[in-house]
Structures are given as structure tokens and as C-alpha cells.
N, C-alpha and C. Protein backbone atom coordinates (compact mmCIF):
# COMPACT_ATOMS: atom_id res chain seq x y z
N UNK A 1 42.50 41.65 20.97
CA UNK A 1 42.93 40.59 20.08
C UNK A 1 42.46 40.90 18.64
N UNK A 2 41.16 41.21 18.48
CA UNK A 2 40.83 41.37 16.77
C UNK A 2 41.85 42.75 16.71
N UNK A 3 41.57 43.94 17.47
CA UNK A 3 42.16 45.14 16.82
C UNK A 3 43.53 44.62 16.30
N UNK A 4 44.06 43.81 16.96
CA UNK A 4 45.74 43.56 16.77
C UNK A 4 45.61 42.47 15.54
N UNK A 5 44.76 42.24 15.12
CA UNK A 5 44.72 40.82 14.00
C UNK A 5 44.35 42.06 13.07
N UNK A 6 43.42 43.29 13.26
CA UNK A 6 43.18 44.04 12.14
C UNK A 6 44.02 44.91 11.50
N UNK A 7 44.78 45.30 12.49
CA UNK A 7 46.24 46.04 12.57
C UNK A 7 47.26 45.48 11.92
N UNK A 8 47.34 44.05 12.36
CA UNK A 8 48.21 43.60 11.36
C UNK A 8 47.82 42.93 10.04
N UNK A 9 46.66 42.70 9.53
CA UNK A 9 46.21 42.90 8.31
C UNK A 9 46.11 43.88 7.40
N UNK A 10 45.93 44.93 7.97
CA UNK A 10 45.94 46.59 7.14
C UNK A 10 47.40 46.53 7.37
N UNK A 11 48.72 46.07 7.57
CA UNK A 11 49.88 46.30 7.63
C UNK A 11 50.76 45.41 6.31
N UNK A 12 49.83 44.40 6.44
CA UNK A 12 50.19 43.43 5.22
C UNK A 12 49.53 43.68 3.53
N UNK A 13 48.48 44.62 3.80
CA UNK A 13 48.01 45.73 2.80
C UNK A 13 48.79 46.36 2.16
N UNK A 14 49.39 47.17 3.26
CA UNK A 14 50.04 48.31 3.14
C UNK A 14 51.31 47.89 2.11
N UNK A 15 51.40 46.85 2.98
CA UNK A 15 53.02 46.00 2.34
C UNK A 15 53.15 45.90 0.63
N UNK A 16 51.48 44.60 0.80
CA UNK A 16 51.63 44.32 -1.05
C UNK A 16 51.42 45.97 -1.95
N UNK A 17 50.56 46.61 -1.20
CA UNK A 17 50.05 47.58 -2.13
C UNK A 17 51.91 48.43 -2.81
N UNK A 18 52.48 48.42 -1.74
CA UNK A 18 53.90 49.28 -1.88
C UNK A 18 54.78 48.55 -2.65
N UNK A 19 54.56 47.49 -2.63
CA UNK A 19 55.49 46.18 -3.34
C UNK A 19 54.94 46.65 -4.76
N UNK A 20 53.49 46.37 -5.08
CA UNK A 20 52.97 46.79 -6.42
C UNK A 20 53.35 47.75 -7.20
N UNK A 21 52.76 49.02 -6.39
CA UNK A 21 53.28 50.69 -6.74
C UNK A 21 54.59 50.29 -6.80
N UNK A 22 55.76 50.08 -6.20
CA UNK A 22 56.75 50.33 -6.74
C UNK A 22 57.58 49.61 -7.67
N UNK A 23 56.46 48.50 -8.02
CA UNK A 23 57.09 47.87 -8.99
C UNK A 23 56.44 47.90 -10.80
N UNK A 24 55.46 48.64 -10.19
CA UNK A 24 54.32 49.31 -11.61
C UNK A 24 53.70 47.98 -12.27
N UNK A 25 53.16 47.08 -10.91
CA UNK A 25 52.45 45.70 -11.01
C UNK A 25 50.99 46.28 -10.86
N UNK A 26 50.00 45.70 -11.72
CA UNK A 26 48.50 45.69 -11.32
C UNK A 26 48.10 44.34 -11.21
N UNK A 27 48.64 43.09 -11.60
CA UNK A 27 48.71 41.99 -11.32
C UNK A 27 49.98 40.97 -10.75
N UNK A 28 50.24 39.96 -9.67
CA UNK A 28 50.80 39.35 -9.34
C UNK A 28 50.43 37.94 -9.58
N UNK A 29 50.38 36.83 -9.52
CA UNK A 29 50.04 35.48 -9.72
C UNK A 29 51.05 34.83 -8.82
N UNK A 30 51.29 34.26 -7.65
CA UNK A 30 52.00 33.42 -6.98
C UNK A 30 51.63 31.83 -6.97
N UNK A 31 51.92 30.85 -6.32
CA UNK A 31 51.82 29.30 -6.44
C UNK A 31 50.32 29.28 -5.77
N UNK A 32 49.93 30.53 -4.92
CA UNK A 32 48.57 29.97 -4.26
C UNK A 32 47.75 31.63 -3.88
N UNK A 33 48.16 32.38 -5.44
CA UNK A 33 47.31 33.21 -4.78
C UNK A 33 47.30 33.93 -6.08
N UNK A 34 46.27 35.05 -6.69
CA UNK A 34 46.31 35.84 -7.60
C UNK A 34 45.84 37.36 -7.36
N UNK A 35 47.06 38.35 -6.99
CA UNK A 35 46.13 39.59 -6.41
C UNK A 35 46.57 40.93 -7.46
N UNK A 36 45.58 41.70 -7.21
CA UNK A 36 45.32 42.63 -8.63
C UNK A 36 44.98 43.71 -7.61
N UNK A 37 45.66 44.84 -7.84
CA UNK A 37 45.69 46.23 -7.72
C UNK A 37 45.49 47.26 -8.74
N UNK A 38 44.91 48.26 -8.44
CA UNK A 38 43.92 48.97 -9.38
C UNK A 38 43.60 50.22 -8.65
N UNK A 39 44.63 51.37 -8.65
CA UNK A 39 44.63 52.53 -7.84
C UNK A 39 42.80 53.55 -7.93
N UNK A 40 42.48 53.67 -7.22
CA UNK A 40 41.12 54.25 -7.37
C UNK A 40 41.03 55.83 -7.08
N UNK A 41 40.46 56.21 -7.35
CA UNK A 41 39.80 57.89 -7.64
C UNK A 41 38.48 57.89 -6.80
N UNK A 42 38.30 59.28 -5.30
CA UNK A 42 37.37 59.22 -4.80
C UNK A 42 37.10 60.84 -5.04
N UNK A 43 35.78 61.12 -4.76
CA UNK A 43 35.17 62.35 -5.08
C UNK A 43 34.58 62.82 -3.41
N UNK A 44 35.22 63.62 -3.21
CA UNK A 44 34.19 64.14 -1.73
C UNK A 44 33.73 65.68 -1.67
N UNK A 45 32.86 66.19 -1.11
CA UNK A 45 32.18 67.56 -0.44
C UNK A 45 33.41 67.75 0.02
N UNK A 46 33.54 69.11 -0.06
CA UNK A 46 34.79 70.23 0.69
C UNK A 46 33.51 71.09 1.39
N UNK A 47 33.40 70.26 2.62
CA UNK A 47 32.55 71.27 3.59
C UNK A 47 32.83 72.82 3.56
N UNK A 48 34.10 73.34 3.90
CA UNK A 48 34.65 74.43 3.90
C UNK A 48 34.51 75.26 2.84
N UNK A 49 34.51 74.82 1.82
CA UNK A 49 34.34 75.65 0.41
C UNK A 49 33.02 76.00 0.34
N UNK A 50 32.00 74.76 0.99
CA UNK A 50 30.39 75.25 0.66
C UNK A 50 30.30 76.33 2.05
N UNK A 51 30.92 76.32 2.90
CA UNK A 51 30.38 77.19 4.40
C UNK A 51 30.81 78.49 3.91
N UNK A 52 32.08 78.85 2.69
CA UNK A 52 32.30 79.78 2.52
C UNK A 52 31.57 80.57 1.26
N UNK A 53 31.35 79.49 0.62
CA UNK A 53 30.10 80.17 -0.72
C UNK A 53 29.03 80.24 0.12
N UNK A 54 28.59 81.41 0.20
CA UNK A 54 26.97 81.30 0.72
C UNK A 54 26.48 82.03 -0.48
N UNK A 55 26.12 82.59 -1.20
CA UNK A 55 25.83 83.03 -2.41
C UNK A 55 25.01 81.95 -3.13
N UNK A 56 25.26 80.83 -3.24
CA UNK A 56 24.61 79.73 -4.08
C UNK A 56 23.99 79.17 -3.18
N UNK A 57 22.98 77.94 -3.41
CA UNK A 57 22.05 76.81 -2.97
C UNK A 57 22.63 75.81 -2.17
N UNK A 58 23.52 75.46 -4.05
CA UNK A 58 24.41 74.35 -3.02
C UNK A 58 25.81 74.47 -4.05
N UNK A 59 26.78 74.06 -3.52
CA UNK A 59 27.89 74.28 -4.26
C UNK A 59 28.51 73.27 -3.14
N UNK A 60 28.83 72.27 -4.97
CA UNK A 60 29.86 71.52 -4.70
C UNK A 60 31.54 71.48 -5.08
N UNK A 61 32.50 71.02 -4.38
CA UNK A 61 33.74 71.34 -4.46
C UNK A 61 34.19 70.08 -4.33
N UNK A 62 35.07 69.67 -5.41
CA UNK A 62 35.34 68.17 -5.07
C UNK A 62 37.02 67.88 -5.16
N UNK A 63 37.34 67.03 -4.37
CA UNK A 63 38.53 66.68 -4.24
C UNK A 63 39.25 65.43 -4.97
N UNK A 64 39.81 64.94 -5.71
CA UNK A 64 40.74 64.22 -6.25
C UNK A 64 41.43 63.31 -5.51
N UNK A 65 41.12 61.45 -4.28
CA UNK A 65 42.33 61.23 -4.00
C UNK A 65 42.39 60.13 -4.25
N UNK A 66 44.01 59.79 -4.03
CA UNK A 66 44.02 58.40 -5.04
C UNK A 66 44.18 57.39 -3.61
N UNK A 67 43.69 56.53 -3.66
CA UNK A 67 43.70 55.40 -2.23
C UNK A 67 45.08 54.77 -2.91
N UNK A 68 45.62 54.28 -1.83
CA UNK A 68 46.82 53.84 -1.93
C UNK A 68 46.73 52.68 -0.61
């Protein structure tokens, strides 16, 4: 029962976020609600890149993604 209430909440996510993006909205305002989208930038370790530098200490490699 929750997985299926969570499932269909991350579905109704999915929905406004696509409604937004494709309408080049970062704000909406409706009769009973005010929601704001704001595409974000994450930074992660590229395990693979450090397993293949062995030469250095530590070497970081970072990736670019945009959450959607």
C-alpha cells in the first residue's frame, strides 16, 4: 500500500516537473497551491576514473547532472 501511494506520488512529480520544463515555468500559482521548480546541478566521484588513475593520492572526477 505505501509503495503504491509512493509510486504514485513520484508519478505526479514526474508529471508537474514535465508540465514546467516544457513550458519554461519556474513558477506556477493555482487557486490552492504555489509550486516552484528550479532544475539543480549534482557533483559525484567517478569511481572508475579514480580505480584507473593510480598514479595520484586521490583524484577526483566529477560529473555534471541535472535532476529532472
Amino acid at each position: 500500500m505505501k509503495e503504491e501511494i509512493d509510486n504514485e506520488l513520484k508519478a505526479v512529480e514526474h508529471s508537474i516537473i514535465g508540465y514546467m520544463t516544457e513550458n519554461w515555468l519556474d513558477m506556477e500559482i493555482t487557486d490552492t497551491a504555489k509550486i516552484t521548480y528550479r532544475p539543480q546541478n549534482r557533483t559525484s566521484l567517478d569511481r572508475e576514473d579514480c580505480a584507473e588513475d593510480r598514479e595520484f593520492d586521490v583524484f577526483i572526477s566529477e560529473q555534471y547532472k541535472t535532476a529532472s
